[in-house]
Protein backbone atom coordinates (compact mmCIF):
# COMPACT_ATOMS: atom_id res chain seq x y z
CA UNK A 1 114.62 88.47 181.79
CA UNK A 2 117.37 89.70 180.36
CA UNK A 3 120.41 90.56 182.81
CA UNK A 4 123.45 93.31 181.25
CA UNK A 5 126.44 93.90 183.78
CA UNK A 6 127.59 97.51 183.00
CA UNK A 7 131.11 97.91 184.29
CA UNK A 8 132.06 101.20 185.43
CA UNK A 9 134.56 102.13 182.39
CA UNK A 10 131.69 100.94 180.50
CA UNK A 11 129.71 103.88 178.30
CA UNK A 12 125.93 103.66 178.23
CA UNK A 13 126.00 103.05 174.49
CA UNK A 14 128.11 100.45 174.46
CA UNK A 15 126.09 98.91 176.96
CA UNK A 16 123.08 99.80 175.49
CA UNK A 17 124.36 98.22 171.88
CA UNK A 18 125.27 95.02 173.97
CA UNK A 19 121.49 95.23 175.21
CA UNK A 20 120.41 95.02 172.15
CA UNK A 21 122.30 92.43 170.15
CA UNK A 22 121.22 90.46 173.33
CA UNK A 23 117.51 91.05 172.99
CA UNK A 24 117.85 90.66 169.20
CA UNK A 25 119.13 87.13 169.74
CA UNK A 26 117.14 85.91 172.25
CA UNK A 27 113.78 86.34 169.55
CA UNK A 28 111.34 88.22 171.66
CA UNK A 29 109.80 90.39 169.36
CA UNK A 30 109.41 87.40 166.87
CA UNK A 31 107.94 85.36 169.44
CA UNK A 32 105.46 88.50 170.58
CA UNK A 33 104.41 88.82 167.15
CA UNK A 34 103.48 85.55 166.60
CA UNK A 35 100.99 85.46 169.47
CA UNK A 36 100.06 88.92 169.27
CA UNK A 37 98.16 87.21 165.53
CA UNK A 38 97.07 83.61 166.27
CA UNK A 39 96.12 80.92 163.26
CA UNK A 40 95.21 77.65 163.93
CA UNK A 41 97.61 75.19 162.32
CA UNK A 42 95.21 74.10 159.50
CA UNK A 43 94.80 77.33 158.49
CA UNK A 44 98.85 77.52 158.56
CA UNK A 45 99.12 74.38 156.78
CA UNK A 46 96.53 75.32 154.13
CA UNK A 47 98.63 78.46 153.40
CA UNK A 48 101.55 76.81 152.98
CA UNK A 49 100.27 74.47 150.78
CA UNK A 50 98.71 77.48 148.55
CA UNK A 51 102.12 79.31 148.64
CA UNK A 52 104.05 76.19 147.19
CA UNK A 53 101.15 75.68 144.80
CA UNK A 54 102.02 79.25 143.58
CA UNK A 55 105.84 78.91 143.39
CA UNK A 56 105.19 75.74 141.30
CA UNK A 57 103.16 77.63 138.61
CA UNK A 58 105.03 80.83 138.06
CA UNK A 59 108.37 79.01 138.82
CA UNK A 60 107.64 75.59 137.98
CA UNK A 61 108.41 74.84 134.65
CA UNK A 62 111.87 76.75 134.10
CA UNK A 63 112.78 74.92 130.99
């Protein structure tokens, strides 16, 4: 949970901006994504293989 002190001299945006550099940082919405779509690691695994496969071919042989 995230926790933001506003002080009293404090504006709402500014507090609002620290809010969200906070909740940028902390990787929620990268983590939510990631579950919201599960793969099972070999399915992972074979697309990282076919993605490097790729990259060799069209960038591969840069002579």
């Amino acid at each position: 949970m995230l926790i933001i002190d506003v002080k009293n001299t404090e504006s709402i945006d500014r507090a609002l901006k620290r809010f969200k550099r906070k909740f940028e940082s902390t990787g929620t919405m990268k983590q939510l994504r990631k579950r919201k779509n599960f793969t099972k690691p070999s399915v992972q695994k074979r697309n990282v293989r076919l993605k490097a496969a790729y990259k060799n071919t069209k960038f591969g042989s840069l002579d």
